[in-house]
Structure formats: structure tokens, C-alpha cells
C-alpha atoms as a PDB file:
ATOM      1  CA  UNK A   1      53.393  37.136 106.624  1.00  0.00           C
ATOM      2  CA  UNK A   2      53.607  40.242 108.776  1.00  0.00           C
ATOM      3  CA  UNK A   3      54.524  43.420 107.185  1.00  0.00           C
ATOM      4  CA  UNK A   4      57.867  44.922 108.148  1.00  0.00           C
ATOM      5  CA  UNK A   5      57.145  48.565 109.689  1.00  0.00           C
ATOM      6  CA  UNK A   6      60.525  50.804 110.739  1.00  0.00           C
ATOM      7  CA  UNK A   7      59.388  52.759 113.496  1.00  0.00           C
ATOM      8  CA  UNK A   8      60.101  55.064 116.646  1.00  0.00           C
ATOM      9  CA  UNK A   9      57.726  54.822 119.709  1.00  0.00           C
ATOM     10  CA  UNK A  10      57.722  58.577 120.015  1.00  0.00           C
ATOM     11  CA  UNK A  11      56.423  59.448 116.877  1.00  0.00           C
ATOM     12  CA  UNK A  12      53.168  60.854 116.106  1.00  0.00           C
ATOM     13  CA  UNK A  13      53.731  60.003 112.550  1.00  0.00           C
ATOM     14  CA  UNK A  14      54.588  56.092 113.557  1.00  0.00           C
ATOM     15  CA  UNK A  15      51.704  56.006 116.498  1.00  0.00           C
ATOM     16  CA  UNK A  16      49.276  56.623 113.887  1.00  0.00           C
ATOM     17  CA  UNK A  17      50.432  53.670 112.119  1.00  0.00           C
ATOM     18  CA  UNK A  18      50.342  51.361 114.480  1.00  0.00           C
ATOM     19  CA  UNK A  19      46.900  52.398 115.794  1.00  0.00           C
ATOM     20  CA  UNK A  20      45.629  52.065 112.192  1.00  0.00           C
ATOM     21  CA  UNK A  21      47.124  47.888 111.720  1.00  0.00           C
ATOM     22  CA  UNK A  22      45.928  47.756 115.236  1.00  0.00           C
ATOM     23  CA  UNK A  23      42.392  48.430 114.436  1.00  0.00           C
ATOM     24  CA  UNK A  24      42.454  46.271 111.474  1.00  0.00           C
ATOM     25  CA  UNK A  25      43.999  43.207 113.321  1.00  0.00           C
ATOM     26  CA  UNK A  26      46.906  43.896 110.835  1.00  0.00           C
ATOM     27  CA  UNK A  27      49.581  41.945 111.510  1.00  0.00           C
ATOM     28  CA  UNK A  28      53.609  43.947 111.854  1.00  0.00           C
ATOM     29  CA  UNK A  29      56.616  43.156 112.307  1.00  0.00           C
ATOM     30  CA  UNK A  30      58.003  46.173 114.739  1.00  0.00           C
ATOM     31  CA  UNK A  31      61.348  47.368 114.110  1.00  0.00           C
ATOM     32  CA  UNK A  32      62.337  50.186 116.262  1.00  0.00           C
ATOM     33  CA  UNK A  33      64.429  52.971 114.750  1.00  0.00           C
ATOM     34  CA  UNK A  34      66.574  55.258 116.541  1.00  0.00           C
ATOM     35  CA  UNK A  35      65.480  58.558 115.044  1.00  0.00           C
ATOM     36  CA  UNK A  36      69.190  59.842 114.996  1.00  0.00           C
ATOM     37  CA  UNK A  37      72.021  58.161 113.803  1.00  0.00           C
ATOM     38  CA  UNK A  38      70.144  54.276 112.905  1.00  0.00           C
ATOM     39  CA  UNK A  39      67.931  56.554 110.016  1.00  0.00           C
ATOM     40  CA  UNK A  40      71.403  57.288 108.773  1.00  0.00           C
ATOM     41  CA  UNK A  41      72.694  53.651 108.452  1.00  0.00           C
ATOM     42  CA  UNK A  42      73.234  51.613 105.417  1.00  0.00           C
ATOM     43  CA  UNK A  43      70.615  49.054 106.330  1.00  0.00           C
ATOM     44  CA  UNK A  44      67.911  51.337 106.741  1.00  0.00           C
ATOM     45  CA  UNK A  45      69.381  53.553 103.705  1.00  0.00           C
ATOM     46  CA  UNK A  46      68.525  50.711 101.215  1.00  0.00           C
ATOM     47  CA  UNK A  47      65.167  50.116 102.132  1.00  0.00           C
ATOM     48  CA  UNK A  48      64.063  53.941 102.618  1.00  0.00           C
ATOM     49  CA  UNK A  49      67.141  56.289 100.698  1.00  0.00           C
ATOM     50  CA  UNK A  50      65.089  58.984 102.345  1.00  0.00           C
ATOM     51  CA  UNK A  51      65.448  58.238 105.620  1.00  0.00           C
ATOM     52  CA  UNK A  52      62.031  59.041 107.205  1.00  0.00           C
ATOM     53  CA  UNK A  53      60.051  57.363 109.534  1.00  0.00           C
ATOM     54  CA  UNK A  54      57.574  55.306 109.490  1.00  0.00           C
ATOM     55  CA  UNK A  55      58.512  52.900 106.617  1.00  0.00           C
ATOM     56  CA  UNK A  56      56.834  50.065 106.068  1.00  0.00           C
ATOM     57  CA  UNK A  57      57.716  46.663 103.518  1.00  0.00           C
ATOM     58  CA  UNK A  58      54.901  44.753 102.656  1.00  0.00           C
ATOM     59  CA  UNK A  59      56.553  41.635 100.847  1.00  0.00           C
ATOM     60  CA  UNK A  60      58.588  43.734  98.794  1.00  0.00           C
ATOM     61  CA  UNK A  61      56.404  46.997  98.543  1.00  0.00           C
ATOM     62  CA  UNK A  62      57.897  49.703 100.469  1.00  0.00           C
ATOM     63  CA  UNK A  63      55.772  52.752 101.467  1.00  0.00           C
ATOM     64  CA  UNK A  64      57.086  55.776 103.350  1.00  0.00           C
ATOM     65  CA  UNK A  65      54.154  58.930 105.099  1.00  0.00           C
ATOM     66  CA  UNK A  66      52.043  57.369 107.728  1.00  0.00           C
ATOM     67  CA  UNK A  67      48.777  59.061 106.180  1.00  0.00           C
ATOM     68  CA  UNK A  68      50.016  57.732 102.697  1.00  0.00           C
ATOM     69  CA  UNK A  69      50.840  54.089 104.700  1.00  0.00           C
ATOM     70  CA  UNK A  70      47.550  54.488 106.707  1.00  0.00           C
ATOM     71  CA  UNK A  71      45.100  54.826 103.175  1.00  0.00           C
ATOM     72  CA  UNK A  72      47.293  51.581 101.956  1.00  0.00           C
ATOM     73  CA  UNK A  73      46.440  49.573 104.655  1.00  0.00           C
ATOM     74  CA  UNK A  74      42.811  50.139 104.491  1.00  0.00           C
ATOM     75  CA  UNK A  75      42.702  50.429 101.059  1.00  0.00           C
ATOM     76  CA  UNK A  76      44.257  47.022 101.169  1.00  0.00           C
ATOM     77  CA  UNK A  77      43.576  44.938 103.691  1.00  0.00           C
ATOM     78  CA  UNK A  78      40.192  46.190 104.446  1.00  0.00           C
ATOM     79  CA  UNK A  79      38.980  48.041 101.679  1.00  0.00           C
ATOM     80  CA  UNK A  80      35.177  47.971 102.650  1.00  0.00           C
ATOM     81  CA  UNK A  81      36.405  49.418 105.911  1.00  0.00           C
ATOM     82  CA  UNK A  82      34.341  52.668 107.542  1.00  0.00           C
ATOM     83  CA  UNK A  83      37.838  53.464 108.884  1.00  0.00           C
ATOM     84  CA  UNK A  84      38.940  54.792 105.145  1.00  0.00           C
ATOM     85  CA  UNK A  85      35.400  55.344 104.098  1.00  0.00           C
ATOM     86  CA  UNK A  86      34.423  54.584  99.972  1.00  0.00           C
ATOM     87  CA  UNK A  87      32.076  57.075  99.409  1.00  0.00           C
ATOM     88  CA  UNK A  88      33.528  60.535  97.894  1.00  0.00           C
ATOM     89  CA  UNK A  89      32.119  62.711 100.185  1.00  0.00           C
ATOM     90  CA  UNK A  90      33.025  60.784 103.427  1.00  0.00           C
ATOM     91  CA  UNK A  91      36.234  60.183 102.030  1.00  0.00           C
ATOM     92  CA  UNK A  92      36.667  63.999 101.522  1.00  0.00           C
ATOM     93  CA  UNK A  93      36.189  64.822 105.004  1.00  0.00           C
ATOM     94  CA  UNK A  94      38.767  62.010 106.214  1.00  0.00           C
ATOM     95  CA  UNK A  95      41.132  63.158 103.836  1.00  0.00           C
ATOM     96  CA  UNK A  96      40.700  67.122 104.927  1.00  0.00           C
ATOM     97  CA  UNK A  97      41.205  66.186 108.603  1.00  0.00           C
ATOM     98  CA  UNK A  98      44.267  64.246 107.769  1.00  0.00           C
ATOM     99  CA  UNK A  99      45.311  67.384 105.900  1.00  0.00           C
ATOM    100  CA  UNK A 100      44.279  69.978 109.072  1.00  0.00           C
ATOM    101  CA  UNK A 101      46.301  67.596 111.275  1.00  0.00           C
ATOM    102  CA  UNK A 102      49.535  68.188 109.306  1.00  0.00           C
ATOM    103  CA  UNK A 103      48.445  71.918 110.359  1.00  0.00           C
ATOM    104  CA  UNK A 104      48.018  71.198 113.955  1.00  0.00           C
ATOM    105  CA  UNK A 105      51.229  69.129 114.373  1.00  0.00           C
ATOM    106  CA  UNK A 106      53.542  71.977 113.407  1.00  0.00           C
ATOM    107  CA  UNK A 107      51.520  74.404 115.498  1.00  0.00           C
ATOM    108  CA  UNK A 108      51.843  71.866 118.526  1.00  0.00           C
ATOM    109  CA  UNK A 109      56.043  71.464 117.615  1.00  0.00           C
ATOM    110  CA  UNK A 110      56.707  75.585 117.761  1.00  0.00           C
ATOM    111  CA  UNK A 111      54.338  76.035 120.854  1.00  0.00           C
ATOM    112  CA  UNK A 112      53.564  72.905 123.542  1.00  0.00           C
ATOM    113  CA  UNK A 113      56.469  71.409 122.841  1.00  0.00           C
ATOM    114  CA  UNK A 114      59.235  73.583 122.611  1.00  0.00           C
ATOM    115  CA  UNK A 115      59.817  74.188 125.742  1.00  0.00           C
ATOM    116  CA  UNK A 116      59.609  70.731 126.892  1.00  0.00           C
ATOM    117  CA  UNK A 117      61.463  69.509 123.557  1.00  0.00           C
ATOM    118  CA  UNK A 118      64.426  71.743 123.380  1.00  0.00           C
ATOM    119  CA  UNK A 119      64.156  74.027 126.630  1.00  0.00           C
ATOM    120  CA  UNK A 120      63.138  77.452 124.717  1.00  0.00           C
ATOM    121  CA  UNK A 121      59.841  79.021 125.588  1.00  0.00           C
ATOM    122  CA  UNK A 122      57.816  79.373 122.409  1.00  0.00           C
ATOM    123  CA  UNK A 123      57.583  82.860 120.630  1.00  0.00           C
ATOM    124  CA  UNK A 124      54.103  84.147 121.724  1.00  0.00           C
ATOM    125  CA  UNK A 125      52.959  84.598 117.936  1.00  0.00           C
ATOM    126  CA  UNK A 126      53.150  80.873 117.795  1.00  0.00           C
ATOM    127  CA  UNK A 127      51.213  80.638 120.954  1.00  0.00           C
ATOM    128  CA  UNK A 128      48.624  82.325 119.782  1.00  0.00           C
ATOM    129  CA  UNK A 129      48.671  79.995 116.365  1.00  0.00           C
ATOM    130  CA  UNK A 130      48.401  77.168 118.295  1.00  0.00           C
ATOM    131  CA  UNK A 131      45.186  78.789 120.092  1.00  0.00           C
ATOM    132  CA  UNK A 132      43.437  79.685 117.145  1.00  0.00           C
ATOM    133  CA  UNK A 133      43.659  76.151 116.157  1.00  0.00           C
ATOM    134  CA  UNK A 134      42.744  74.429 118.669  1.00  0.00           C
ATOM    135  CA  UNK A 135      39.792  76.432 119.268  1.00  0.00           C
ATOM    136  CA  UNK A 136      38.867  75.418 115.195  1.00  0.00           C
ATOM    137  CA  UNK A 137      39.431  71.947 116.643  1.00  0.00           C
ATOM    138  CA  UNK A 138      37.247  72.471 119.427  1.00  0.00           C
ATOM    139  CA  UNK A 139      34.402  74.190 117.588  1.00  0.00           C
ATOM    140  CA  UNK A 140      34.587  72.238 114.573  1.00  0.00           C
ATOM    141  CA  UNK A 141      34.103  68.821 116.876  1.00  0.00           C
ATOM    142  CA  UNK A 142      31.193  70.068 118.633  1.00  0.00           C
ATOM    143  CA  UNK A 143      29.134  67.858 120.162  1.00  0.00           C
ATOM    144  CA  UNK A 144      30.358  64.803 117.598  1.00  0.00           C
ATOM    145  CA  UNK A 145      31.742  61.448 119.198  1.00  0.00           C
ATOM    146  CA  UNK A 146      34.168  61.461 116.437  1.00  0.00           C
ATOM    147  CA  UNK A 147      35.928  63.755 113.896  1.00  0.00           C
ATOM    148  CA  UNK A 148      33.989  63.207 111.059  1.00  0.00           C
ATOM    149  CA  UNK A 149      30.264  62.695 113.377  1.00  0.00           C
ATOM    150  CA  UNK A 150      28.625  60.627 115.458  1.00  0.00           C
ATOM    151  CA  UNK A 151      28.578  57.131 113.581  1.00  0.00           C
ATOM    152  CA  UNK A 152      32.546  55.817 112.498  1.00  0.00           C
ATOM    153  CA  UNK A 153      36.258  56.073 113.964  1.00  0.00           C
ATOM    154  CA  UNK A 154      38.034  57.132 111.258  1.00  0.00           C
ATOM    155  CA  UNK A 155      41.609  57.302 110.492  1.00  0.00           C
ATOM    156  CA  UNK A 156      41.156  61.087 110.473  1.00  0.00           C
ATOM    157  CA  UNK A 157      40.626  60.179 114.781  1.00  0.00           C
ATOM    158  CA  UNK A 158      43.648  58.320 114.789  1.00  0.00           C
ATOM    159  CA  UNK A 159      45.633  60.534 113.206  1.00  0.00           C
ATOM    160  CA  UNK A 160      44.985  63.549 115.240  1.00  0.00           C
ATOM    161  CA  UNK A 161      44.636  61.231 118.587  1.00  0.00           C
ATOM    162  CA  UNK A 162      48.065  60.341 117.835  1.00  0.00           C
ATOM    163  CA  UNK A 163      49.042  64.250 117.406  1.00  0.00           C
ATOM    164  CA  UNK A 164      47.204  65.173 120.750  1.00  0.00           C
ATOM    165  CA  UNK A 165      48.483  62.209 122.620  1.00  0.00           C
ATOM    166  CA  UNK A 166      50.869  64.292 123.689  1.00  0.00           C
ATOM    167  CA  UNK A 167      48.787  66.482 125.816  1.00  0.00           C
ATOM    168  CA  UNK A 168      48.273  63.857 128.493  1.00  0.00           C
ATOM    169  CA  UNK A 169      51.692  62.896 128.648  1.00  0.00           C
ATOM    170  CA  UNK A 170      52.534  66.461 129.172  1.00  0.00           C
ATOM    171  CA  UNK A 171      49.274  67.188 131.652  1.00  0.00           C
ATOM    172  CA  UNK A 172      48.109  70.305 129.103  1.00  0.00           C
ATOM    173  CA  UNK A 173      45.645  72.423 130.481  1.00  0.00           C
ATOM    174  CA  UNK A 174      42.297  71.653 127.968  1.00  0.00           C
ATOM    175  CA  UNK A 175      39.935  73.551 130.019  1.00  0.00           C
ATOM    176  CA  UNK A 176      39.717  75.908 127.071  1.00  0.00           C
ATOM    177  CA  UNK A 177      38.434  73.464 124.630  1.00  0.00           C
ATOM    178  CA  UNK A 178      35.809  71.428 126.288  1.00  0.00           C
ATOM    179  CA  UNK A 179      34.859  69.817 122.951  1.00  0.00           C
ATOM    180  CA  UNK A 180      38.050  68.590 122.110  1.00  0.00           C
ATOM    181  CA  UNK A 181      38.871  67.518 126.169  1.00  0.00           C
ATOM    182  CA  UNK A 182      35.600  65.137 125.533  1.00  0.00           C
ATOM    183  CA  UNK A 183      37.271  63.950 122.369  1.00  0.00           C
ATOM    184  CA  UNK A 184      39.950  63.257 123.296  1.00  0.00           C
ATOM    185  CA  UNK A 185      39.335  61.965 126.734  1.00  0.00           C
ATOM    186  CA  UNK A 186      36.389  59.555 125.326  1.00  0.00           C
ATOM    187  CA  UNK A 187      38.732  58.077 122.664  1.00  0.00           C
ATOM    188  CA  UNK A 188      41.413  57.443 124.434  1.00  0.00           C
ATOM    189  CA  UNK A 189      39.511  55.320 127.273  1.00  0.00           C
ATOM    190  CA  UNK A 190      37.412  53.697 124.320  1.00  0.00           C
ATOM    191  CA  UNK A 191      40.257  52.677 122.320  1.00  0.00           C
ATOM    192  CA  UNK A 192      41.547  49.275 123.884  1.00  0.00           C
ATOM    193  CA  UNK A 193      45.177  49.871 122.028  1.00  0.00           C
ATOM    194  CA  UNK A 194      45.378  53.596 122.784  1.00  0.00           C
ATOM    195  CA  UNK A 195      47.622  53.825 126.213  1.00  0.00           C
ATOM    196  CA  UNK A 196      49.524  50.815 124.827  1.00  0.00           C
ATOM    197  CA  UNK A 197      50.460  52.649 121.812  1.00  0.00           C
ATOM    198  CA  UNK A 198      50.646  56.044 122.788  1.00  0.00           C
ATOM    199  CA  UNK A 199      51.294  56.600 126.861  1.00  0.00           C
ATOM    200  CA  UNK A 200      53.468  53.714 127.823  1.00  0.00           C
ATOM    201  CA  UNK A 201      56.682  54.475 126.076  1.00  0.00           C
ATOM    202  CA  UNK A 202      56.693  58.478 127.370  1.00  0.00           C
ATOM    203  CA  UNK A 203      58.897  60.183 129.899  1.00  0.00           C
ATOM    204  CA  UNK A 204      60.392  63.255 130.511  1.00  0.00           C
ATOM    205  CA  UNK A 205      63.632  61.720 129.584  1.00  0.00           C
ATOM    206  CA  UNK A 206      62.979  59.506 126.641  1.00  0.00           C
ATOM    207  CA  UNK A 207      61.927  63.186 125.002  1.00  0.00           C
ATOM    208  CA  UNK A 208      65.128  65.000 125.570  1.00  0.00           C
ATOM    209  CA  UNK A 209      66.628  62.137 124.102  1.00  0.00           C
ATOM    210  CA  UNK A 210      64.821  62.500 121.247  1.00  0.00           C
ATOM    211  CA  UNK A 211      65.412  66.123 120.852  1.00  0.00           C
ATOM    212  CA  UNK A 212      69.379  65.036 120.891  1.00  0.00           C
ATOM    213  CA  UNK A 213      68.649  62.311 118.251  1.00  0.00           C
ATOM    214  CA  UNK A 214      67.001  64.596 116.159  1.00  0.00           C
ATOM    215  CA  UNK A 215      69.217  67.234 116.606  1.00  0.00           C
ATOM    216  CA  UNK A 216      71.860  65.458 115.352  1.00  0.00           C
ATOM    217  CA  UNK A 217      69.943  64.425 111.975  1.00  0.00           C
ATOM    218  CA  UNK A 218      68.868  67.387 111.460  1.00  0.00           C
ATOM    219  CA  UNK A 219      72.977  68.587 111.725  1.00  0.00           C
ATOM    220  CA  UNK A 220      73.472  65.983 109.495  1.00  0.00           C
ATOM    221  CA  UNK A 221      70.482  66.596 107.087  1.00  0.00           C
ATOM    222  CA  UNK A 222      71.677  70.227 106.620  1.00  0.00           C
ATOM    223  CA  UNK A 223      75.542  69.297 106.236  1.00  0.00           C
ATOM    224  CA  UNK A 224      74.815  66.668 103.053  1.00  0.00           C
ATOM    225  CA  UNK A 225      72.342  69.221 101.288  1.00  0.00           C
END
């Protein structure tokens, strides 16, 4: 039986989810969520009274936070899995990537894609955020295939791959972070699910659509607190 996962195309937060059951031959049941006014409705209120996407039902068991939905599935379904690693340590350094992407996701909102998001250029102290780390990014990948070395994907790669993504939708300039370029540029050809999951569905327009969704809940999220 498939597991029911509420989603939105656009999201990095979703993207990684799907990656993750896509790599584990996991099989879901998509059900696209309009990030505005469908997050508000009493269907999706019921199964998830806080409203956030992704949300998954596994016969019953409802999960909400990809990273918290992404540990469940391998934890799971493939619990000997080097994508979720057992051991402590390698654990540990999964779990602190997934922790510096939550970093580099808010850096990426208030700088790359402000402009492009809402039509505001981004203040430049939160340029310079954004620099400092990516080039932490850069220098902490060195000359690794993936995040955590040279031997396993991890979910740690998927999460911040679906972060990033955005970059080559966008055409970013990486020249300043060669390390991460090769990261990211390697993975993404490697991965046979990537461009399904995280290219396709982009455009210029379905963004500013997005910002109008979300603009409205976030209206709406301010007016009922």
C-alpha cells in the first residue's frame, strides 16, 4: 500500500522527500497541495491541523518535517540503509548537515531568491551571509564526491541538493565555489530521479505564483495568531 505524501512540486522541503522514497524504491501516493489556500482547507486540516508541507500518512501514521519524514523512511523501510547510516558517528555527520542545511535555506530565501521570489533586491548584509556560507559549503566539501566523503549518498546530499536545486533553475553564477559547482553538478547528472524531481516542474512563472500563494498564507497565518 503506497504511503499518502501531501506535497508541492516547488518545495525544497517536499523535493527532498520524494528524492529520499525515490532512492529507496518507496512507493507514494502524490497528492499535490496548493501551498496557499488548499493548506487552509478542511480536508487537509484534519490530517495535518498544522498545515505544513510535506505530510505524509503511512496507513494511519501521519508525519509532518521532511528531515523528520526522511529519517522515518529509512529508519523504516530500509533501516540497514547507508542512506541514514547506523553507526553514531556517521549518523552524527548526516544529522549535522541536515541541521547546516536548515542554515543555508534561509540564507538562500533572504538573498538568491528574493529578488526573483518577491521582486526586492536582497539587503547586502544578507548577501554577504549567504557568501560566507556557501564558501563553508564549498570548503567543507572539498575534494569529497559526497557530503559526508567519498563512499555513500546520504540523505544529508539530498537534502541540500534539493536546497541548491534552485541554482540551476535560476542559472546562479557558482564560479566562486568550485567545490560545491562539482557537487552539485556531479549529483545531479548521477542521480537518475534528480531533473525529474527537481527541474521539470520550474518556471519563472510557476514561482511568482508561489510567492502569491504564500503570501496569502502567510496573511492568513498572521491574522488567526
Amino acid at each position: 500500500m503506497p504511503i499518502d505524501i501531501y506535497s508541492f512540486n516547488l518545495s525544497q522541503f517536499c523535493r527532498s522527500v520524494l528524492m529520499t522514497a525515490k532512492h529507496l524504491n518507496i512507493d507514494l501516493n502524490v497528492i499535490e497541495v496548493d501551498p496557499g489556500p488548499e493548506q487552509w482547507s478542511p480536508e487537509f486540516l484534519k490530517v495535518n491541523p498544522n498545515h505544513n508541507l510535506p505530510t505524509i500518512n503511512d496507513n494511519g501514521f501521519v508525519l509532518v518535517e521532511s528531515r523528520a519524514i526522511m529519517q522515518y523512511l529509512c529508519n523504516q523501510y530500509a533501516p540497514n540503509s547507508s542512506l541514514y547510516p547506523k553507526e553514531p558517528k556517521a549518523r552524527a555527520q548526516v544529522d549535522r548537515w541536515l541541521f547546516f542545511d536548515v542554515t543555508l535555506i534561509g540564507s538562500i530565501a533572504n538573498s538568491v531568491m528574493r529578488k526573483p521570489f518577491i521582486g526586492v533586491d536582497p539587503l547586502p548584509e544578507r548577501v554577504i551571509a549567504f557568501k560566507n556560507n556557501m564558501k563553508l559549503l564549498d570548503e567543507s566539501i572539498g575534494n569529497n564526491h559526497y557530503l559526508t566523503g567519498n563512499e555513500h549518498l546520504t540523505i544529508a546530499d539530498l537534502a541540500v541538493l534539493s536546497t541548491t536545486a534552485i541554482f540551476l533553475n535560476l542559472g546562479t553564477d557558482l564560479s566562486e565555489y568550485p567545490n560545491f559547482k562539482r557537487w552539485l553538478t556531479t549529483l545531479s547528472q548521477e542521480l537518475p530521479y534528480f531533473a525529474d524531481i527537481n527541474l521539470k516542474n520550474f518556471s519563472p512563472e510557476k514561482l511568482q505564483e508561489w510567492a502569491k500563494s504564500s503570501q496569502k498564507y502567510i496573511n492568513r497565518k498572521l491574522n488567526s495568531s
